[in-house]
PDB file of N, CA and C in Angstrom:
ATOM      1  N   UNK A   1     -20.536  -7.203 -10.658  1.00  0.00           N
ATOM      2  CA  UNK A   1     -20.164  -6.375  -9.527  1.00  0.00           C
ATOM      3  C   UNK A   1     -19.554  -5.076 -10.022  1.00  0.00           C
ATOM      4  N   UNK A   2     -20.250  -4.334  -9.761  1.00  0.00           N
ATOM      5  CA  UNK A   2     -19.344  -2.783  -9.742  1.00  0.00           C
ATOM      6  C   UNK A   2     -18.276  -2.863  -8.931  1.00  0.00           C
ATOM      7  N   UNK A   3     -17.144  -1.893 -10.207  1.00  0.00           N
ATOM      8  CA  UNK A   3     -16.151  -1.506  -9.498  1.00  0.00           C
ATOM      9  C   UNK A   3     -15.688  -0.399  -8.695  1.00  0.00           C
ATOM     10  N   UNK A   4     -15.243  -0.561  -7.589  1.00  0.00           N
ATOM     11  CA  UNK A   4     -15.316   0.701  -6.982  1.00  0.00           C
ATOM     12  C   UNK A   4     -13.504   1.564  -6.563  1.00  0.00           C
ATOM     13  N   UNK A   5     -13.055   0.938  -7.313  1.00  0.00           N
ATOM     14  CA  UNK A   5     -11.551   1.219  -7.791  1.00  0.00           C
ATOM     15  C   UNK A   5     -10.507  -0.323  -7.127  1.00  0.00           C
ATOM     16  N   UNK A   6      -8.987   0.604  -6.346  1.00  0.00           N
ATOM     17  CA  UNK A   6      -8.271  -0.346  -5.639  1.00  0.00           C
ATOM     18  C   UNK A   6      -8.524  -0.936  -4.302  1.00  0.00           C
ATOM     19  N   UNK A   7      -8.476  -2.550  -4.754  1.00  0.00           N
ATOM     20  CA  UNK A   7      -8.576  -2.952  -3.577  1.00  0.00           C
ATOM     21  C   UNK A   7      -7.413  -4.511  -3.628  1.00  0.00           C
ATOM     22  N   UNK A   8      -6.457  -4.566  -2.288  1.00  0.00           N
ATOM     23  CA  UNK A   8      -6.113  -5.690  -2.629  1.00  0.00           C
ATOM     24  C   UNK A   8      -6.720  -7.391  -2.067  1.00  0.00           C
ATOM     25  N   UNK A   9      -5.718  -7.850  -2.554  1.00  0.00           N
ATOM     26  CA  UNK A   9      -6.233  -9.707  -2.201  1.00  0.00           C
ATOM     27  C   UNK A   9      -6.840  -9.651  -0.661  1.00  0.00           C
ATOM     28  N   UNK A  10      -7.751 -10.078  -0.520  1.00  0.00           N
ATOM     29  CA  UNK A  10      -7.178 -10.715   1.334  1.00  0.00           C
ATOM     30  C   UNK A  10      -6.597 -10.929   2.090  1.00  0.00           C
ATOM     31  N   UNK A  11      -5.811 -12.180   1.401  1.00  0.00           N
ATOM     32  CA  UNK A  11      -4.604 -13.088   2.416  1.00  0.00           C
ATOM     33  C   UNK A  11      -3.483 -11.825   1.942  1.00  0.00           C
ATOM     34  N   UNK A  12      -3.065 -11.330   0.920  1.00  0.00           N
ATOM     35  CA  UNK A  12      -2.400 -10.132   1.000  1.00  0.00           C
ATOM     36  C   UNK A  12      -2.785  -9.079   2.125  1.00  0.00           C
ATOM     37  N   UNK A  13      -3.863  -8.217   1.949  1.00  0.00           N
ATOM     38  CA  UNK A  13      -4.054  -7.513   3.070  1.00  0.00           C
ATOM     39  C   UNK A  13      -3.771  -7.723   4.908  1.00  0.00           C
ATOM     40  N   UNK A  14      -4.353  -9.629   4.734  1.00  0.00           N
ATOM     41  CA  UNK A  14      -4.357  -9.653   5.929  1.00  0.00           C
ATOM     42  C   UNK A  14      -2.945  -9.498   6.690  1.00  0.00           C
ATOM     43  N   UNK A  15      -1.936  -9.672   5.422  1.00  0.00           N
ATOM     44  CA  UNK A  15      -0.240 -10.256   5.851  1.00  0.00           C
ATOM     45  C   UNK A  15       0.103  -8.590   5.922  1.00  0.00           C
ATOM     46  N   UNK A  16      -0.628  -7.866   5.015  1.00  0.00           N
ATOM     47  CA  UNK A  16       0.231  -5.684   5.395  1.00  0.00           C
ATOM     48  C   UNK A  16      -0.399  -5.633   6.455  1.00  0.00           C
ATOM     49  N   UNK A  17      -1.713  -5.776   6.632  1.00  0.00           N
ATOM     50  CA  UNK A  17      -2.358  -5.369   7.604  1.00  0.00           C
ATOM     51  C   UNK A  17      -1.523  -5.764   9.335  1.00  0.00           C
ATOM     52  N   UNK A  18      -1.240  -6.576   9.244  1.00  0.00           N
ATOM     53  CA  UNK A  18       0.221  -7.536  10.450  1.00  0.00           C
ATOM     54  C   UNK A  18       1.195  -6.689  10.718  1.00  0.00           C
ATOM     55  N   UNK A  19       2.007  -6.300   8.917  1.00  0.00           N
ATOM     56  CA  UNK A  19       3.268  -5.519   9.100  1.00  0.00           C
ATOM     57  C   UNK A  19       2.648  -4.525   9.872  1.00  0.00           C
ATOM     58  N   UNK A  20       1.814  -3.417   9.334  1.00  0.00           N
ATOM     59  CA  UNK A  20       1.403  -2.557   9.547  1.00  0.00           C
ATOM     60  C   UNK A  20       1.390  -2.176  11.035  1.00  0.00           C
ATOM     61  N   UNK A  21       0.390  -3.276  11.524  1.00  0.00           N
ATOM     62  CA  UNK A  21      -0.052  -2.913  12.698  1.00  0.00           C
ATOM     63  C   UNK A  21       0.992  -3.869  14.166  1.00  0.00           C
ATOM     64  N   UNK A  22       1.859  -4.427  13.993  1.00  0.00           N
ATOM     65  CA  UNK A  22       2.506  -5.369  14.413  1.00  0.00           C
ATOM     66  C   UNK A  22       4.122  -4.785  14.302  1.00  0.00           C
ATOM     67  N   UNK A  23       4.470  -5.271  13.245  1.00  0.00           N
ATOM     68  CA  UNK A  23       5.913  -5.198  12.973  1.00  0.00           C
ATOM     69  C   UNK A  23       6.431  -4.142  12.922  1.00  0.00           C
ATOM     70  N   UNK A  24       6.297  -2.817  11.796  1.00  0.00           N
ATOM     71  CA  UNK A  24       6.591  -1.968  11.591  1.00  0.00           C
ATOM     72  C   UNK A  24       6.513  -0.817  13.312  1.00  0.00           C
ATOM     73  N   UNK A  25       5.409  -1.013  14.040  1.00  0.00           N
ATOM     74  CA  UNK A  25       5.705   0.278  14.652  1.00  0.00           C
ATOM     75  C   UNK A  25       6.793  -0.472  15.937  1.00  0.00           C
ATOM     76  N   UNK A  26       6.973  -1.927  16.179  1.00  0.00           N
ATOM     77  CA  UNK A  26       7.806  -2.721  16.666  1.00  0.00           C
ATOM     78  C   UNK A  26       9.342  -2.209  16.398  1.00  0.00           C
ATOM     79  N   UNK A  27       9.281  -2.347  15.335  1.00  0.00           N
ATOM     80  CA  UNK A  27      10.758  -1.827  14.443  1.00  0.00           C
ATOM     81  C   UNK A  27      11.007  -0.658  15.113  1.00  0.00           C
ATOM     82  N   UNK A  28      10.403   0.412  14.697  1.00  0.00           N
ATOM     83  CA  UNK A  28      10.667   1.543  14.997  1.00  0.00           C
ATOM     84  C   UNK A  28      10.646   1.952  16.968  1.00  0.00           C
ATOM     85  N   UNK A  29      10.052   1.169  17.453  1.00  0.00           N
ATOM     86  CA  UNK A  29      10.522   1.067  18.529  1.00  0.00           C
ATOM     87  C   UNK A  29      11.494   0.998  19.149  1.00  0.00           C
ATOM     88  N   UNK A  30      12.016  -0.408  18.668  1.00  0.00           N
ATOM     89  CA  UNK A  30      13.465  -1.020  18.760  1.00  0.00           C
ATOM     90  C   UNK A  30      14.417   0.017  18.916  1.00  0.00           C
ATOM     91  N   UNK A  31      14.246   0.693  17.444  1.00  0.00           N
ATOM     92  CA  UNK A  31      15.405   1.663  16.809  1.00  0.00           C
ATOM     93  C   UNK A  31      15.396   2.403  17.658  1.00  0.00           C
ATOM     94  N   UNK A  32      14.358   3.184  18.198  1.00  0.00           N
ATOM     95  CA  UNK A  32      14.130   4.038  19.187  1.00  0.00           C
ATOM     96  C   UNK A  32      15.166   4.160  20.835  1.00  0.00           C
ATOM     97  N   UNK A  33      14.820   2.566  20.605  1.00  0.00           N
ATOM     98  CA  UNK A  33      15.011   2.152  22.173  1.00  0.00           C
ATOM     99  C   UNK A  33      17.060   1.868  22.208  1.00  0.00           C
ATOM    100  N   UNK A  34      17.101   1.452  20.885  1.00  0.00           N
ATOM    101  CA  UNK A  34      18.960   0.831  20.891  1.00  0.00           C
ATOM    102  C   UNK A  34      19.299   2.151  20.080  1.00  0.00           C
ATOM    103  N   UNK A  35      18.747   3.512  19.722  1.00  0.00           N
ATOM    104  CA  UNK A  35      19.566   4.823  19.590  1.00  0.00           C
ATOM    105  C   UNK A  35      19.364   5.561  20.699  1.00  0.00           C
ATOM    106  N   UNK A  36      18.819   5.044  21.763  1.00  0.00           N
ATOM    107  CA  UNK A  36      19.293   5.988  23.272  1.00  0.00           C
ATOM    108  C   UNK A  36      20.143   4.986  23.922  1.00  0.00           C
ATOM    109  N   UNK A  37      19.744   3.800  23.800  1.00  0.00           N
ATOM    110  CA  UNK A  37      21.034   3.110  25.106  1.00  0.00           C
ATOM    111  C   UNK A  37      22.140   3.255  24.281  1.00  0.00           C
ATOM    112  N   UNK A  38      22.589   3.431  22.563  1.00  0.00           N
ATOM    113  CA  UNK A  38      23.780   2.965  22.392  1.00  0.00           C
ATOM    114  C   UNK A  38      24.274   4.717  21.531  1.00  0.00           C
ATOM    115  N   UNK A  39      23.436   5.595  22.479  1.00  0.00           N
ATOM    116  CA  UNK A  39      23.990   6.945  21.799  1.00  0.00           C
ATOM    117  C   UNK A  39      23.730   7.183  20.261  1.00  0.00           C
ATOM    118  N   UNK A  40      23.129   6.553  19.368  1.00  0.00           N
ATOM    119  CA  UNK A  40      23.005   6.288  18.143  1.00  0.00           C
ATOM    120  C   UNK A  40      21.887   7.697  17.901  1.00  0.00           C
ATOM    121  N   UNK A  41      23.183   8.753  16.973  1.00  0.00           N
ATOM    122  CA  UNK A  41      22.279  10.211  16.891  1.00  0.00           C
ATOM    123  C   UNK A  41      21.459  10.144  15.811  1.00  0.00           C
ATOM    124  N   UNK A  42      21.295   8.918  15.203  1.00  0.00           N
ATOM    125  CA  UNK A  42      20.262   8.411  13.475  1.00  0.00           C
ATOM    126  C   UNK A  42      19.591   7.753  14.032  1.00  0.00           C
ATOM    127  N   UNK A  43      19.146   7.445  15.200  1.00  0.00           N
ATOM    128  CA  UNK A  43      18.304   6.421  15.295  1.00  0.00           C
ATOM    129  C   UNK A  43      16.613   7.579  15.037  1.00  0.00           C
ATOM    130  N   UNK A  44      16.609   8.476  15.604  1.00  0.00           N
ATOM    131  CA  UNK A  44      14.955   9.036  15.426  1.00  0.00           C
ATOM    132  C   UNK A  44      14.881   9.462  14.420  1.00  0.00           C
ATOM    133  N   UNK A  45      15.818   9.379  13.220  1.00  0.00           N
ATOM    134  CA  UNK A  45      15.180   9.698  11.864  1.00  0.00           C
ATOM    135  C   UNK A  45      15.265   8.561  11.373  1.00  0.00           C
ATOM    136  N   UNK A  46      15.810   7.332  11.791  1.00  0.00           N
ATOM    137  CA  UNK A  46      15.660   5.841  10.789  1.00  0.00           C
ATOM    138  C   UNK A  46      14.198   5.535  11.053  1.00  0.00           C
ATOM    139  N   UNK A  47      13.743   5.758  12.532  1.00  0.00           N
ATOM    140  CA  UNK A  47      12.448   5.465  13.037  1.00  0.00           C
ATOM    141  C   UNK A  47      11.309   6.229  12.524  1.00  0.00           C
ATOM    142  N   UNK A  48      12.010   7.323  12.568  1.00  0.00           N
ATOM    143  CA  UNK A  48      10.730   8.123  11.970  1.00  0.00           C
ATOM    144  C   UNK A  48      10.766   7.814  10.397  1.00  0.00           C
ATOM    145  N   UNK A  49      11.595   7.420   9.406  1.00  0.00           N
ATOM    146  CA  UNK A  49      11.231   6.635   7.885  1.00  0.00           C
ATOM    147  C   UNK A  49      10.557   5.484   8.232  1.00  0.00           C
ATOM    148  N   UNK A  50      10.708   4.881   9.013  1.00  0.00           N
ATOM    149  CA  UNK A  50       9.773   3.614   9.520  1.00  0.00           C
ATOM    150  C   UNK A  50       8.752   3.556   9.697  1.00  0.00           C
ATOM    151  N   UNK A  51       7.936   4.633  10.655  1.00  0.00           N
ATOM    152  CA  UNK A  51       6.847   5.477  10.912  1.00  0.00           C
ATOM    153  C   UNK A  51       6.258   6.094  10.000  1.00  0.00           C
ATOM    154  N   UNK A  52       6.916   6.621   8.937  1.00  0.00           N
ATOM    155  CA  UNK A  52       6.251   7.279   7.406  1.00  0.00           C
ATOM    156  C   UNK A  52       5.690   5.964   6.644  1.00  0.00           C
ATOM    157  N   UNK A  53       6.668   4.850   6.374  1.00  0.00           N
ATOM    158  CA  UNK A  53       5.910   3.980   5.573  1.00  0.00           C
ATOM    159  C   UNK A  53       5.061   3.274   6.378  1.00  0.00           C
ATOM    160  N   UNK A  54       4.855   2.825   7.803  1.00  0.00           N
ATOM    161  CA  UNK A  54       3.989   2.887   8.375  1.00  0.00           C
ATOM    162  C   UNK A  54       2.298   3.300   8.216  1.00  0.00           C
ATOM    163  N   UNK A  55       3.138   4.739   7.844  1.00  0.00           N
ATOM    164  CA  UNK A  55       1.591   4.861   7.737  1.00  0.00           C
ATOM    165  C   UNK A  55       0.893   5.565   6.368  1.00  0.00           C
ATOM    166  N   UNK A  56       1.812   5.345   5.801  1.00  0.00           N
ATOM    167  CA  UNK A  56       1.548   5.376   4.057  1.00  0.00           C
ATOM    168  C   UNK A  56       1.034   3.808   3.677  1.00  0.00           C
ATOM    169  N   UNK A  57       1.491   2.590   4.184  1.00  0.00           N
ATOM    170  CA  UNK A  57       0.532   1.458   4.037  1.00  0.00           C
ATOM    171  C   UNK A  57      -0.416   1.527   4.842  1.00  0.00           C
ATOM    172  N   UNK A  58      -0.947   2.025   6.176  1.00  0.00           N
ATOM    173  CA  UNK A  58      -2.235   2.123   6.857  1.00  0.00           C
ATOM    174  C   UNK A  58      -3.078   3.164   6.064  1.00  0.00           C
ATOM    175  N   UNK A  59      -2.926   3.941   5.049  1.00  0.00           N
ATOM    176  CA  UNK A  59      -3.410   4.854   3.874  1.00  0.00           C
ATOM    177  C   UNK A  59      -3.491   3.883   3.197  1.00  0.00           C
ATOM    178  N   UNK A  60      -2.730   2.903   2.621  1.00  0.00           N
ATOM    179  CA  UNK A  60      -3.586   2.345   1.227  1.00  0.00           C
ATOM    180  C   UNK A  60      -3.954   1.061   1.254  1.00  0.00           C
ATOM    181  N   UNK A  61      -3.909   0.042   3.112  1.00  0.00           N
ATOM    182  CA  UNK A  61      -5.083  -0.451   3.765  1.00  0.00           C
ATOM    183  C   UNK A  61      -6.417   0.096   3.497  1.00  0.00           C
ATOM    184  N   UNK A  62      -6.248   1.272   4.167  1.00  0.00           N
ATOM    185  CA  UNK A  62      -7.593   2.046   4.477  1.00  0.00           C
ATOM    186  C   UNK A  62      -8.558   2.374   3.580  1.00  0.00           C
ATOM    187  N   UNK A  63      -7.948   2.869   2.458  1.00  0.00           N
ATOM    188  CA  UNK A  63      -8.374   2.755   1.148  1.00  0.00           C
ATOM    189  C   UNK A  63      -9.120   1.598   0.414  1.00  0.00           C
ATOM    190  N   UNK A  64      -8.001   0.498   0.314  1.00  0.00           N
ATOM    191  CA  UNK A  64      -8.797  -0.896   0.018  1.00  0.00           C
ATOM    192  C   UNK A  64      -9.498  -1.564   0.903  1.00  0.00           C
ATOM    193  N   UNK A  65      -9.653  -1.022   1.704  1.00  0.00           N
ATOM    194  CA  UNK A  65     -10.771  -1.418   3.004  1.00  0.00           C
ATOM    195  C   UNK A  65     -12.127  -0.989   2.667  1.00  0.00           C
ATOM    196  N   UNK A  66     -12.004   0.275   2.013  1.00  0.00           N
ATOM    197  CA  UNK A  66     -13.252   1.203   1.926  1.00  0.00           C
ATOM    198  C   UNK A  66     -13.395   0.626   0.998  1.00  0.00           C
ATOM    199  N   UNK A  67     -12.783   0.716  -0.026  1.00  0.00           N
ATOM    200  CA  UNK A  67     -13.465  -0.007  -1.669  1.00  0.00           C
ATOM    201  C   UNK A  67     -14.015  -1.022  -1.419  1.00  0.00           C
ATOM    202  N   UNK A  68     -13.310  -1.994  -1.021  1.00  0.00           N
ATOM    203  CA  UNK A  68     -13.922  -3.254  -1.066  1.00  0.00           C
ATOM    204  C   UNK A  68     -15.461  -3.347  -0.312  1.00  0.00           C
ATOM    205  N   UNK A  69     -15.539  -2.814   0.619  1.00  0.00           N
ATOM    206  CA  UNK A  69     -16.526  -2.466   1.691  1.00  0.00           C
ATOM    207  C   UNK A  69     -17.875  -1.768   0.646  1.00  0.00           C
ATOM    208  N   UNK A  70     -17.098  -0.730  -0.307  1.00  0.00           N
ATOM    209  CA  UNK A  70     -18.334  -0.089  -1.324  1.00  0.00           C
ATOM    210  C   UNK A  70     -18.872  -1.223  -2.579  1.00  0.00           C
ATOM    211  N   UNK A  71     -18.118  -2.506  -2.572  1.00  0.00           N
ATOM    212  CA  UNK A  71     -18.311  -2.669  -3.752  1.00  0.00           C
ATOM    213  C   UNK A  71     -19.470  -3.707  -3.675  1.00  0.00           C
ATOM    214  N   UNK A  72     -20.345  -3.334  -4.888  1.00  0.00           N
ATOM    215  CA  UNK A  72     -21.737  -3.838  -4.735  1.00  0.00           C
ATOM    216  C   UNK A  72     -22.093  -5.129  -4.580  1.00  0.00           C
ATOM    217  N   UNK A  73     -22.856  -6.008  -3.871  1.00  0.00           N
ATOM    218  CA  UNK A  73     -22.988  -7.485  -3.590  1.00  0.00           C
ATOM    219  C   UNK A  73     -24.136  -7.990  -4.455  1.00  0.00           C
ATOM    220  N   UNK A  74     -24.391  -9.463  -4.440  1.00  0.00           N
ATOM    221  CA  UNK A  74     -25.190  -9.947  -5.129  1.00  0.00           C
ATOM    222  C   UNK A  74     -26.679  -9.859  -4.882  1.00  0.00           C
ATOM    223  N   UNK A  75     -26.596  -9.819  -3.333  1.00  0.00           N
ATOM    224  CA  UNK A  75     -27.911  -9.591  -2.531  1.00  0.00           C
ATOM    225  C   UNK A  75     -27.971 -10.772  -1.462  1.00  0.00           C
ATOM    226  N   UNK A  76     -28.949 -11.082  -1.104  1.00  0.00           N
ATOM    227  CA  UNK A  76     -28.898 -11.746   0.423  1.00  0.00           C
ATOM    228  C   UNK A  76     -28.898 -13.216   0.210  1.00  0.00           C
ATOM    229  N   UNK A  77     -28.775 -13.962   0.820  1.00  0.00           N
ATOM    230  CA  UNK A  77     -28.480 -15.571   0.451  1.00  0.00           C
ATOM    231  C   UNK A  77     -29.737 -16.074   1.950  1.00  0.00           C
ATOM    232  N   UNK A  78     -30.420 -17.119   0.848  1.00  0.00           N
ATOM    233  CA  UNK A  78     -31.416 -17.801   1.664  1.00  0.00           C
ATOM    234  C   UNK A  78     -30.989 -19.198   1.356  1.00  0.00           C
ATOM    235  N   UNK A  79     -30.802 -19.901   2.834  1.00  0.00           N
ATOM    236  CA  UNK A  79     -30.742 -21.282   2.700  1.00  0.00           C
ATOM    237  C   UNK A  79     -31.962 -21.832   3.021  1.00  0.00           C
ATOM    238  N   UNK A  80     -32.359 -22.717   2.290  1.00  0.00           N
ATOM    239  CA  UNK A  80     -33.382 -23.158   2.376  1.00  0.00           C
ATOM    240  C   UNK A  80     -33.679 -24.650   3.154  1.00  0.00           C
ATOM    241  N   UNK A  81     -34.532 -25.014   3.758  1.00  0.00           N
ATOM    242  CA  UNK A  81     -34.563 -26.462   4.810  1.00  0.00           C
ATOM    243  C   UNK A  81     -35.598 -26.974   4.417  1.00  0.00           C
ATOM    244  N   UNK A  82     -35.989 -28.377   4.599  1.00  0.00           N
ATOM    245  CA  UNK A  82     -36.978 -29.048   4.904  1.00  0.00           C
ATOM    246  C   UNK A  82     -37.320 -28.982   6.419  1.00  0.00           C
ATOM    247  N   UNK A  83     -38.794 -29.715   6.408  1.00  0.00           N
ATOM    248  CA  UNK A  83     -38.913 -29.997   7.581  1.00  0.00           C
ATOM    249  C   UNK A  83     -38.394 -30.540   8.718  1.00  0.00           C
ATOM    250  N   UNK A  84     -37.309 -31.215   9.109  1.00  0.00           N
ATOM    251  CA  UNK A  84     -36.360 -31.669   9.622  1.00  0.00           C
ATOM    252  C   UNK A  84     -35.050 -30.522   9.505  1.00  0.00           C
ATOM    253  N   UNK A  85     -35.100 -29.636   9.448  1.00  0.00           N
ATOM    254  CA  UNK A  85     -34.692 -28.619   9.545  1.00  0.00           C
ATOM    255  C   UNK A  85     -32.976 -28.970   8.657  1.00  0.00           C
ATOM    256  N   UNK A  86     -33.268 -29.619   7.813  1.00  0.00           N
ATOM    257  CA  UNK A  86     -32.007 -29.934   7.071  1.00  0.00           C
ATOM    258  C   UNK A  86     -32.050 -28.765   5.508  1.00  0.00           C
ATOM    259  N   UNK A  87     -30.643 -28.372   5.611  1.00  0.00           N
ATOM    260  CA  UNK A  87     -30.939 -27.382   4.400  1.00  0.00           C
ATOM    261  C   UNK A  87     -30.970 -28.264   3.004  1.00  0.00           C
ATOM    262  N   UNK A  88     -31.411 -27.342   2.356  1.00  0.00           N
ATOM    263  CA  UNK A  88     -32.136 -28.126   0.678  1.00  0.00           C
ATOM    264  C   UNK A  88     -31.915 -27.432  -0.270  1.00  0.00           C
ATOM    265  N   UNK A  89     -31.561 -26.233  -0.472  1.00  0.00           N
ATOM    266  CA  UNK A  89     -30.901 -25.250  -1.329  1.00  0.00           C
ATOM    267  C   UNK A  89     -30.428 -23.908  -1.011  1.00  0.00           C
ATOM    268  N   UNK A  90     -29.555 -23.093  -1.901  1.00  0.00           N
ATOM    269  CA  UNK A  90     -29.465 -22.047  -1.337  1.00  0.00           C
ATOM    270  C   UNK A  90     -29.691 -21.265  -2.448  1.00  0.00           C
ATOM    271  N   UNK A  91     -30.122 -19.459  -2.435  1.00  0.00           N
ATOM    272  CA  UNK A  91     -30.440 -18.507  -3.842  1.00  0.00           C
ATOM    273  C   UNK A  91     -30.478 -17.134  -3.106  1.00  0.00           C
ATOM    274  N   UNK A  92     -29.851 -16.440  -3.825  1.00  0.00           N
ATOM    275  CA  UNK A  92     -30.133 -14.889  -3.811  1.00  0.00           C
ATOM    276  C   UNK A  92     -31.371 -14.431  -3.993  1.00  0.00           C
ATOM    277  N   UNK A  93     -32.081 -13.997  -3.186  1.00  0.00           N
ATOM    278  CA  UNK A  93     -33.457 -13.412  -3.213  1.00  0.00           C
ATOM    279  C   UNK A  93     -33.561 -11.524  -3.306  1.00  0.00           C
ATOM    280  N   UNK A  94     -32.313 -11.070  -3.265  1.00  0.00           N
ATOM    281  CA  UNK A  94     -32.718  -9.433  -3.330  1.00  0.00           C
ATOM    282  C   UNK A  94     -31.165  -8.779  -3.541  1.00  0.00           C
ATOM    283  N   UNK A  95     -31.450  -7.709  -4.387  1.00  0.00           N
ATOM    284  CA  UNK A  95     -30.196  -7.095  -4.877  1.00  0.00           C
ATOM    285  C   UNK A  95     -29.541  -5.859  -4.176  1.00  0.00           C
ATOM    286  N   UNK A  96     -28.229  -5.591  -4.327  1.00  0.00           N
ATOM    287  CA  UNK A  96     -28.427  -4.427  -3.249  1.00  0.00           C
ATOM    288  C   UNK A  96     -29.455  -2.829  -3.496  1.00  0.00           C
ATOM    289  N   UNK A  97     -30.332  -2.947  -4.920  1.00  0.00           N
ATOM    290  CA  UNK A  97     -31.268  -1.584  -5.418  1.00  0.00           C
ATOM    291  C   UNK A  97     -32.509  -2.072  -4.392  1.00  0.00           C
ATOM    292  N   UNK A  98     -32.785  -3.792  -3.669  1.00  0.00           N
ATOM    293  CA  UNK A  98     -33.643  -3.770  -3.045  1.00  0.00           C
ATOM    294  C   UNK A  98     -33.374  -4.387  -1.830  1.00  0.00           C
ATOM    295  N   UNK A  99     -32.432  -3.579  -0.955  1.00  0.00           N
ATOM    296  CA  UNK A  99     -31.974  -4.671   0.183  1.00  0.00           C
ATOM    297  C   UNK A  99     -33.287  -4.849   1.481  1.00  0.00           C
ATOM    298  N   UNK A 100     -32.892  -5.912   1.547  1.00  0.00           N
ATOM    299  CA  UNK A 100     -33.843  -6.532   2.949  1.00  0.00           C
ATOM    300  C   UNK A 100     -33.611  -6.052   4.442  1.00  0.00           C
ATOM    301  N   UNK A 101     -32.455  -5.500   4.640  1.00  0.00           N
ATOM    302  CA  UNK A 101     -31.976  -4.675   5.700  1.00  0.00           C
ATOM    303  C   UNK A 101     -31.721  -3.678   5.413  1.00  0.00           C
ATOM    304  N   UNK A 102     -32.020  -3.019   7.033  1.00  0.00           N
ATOM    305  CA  UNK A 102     -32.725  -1.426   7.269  1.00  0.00           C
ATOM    306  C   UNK A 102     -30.934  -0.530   7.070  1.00  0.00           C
ATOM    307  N   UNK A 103     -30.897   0.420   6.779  1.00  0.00           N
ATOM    308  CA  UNK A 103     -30.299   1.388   6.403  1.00  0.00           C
ATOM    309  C   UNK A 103     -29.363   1.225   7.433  1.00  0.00           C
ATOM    310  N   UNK A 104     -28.020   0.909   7.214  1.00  0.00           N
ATOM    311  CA  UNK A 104     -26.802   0.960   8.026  1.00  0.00           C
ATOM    312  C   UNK A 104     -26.588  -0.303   9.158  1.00  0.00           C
ATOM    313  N   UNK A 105     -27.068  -1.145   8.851  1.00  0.00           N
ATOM    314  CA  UNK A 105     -27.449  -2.426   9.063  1.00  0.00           C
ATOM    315  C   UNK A 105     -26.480  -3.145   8.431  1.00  0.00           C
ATOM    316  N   UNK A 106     -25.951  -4.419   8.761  1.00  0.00           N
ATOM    317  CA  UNK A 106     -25.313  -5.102   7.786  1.00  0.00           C
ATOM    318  C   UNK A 106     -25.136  -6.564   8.502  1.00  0.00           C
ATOM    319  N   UNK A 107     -25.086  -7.690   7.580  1.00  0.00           N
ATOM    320  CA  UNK A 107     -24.929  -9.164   7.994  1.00  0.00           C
ATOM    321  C   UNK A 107     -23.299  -9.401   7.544  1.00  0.00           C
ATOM    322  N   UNK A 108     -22.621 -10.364   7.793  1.00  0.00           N
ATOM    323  CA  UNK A 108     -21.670 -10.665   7.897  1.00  0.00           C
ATOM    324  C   UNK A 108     -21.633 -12.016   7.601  1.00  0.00           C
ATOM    325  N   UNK A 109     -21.060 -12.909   7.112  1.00  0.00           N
ATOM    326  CA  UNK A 109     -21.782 -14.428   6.615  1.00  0.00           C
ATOM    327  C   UNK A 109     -19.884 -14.591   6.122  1.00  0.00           C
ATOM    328  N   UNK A 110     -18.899 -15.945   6.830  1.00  0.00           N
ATOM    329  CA  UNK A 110     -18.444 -16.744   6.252  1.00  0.00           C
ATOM    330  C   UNK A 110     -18.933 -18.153   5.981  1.00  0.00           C
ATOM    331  N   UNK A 111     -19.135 -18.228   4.074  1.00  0.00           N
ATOM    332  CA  UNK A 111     -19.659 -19.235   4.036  1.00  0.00           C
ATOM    333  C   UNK A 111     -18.393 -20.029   3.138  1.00  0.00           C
ATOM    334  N   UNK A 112     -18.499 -21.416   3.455  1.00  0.00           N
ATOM    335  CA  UNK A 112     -17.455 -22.469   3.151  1.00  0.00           C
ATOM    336  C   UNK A 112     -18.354 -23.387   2.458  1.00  0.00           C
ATOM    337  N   UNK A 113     -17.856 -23.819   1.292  1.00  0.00           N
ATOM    338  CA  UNK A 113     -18.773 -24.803   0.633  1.00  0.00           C
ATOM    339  C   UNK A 113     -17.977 -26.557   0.693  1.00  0.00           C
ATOM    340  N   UNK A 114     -18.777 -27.559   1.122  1.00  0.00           N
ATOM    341  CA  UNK A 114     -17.876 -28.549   0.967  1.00  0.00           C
ATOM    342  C   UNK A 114     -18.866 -29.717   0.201  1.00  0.00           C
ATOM    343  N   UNK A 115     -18.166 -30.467   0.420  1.00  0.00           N
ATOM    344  CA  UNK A 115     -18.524 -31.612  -0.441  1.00  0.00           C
ATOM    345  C   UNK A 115     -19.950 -32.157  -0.512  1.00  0.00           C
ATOM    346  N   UNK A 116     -20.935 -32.520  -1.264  1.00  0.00           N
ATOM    347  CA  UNK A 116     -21.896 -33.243  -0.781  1.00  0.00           C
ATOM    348  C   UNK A 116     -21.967 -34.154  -0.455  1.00  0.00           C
ATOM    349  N   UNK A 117     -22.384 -34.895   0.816  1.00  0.00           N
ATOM    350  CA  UNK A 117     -22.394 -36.084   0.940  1.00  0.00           C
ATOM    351  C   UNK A 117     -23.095 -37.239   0.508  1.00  0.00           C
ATOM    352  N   UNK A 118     -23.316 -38.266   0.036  1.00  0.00           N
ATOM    353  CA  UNK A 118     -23.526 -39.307  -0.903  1.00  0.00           C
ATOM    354  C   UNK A 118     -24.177 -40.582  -0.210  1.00  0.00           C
TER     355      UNK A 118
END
């Protein structure tokens, strides 16, 4: 696989991606909301540092969003069946220099592998 620079974990991303979009502009809400009822003359610049890292991690989300998104795949996955429509193997049949889908097109596939049964 080519590299196409930074990108982070998943289950990492998915947990900034939360702060990000969840918690953080929550926070700064708050602050917002308890430096007018309680007169608090720091509250719109604590919020607004809140709001900066805010969105200095939605910048380097966005970033490892794109990388990961550029970085080159193996090619397309064919499961294969018998007649009884039971699958029988699976193989990469095309690379991304020869993809099988049309230009700006894209499949999406979570695949989970489990046990064979016996």
């Amino acid at each position: 696989m080519g590299n196409t620079g930074f990108t982070i974990n998943p289950k990492l991303y998915d947990f900034l991606k939360w702060i990000a979009l969840t918690v953080l502009p929550a926070v700064a809400t708050l602050i917002i909301g308890l430096g007018e009822t309680l007169n608090w003359s720091g509250a719109p610049a604590i919020a607004g540092v809140v709001t900066l890292v805010d969105m200095f991690l939605g910048a380097i989300l966005g970033k490892s969003s794109s990388n990961f998104k550029d970085q080159a795949t193996m090619g397309d996955l064919v499961i294969s069946q018998d007649q009884a429509g039971v699958p029988t193997g699976m193989r990469i049949v095309a690379t991304k220099d020869t993809p099988i889908f049309t230009a700006g097109s894209h499949v999406l596939l979570n695949v989970k592998r489990e046990q064979q049964m016996t």
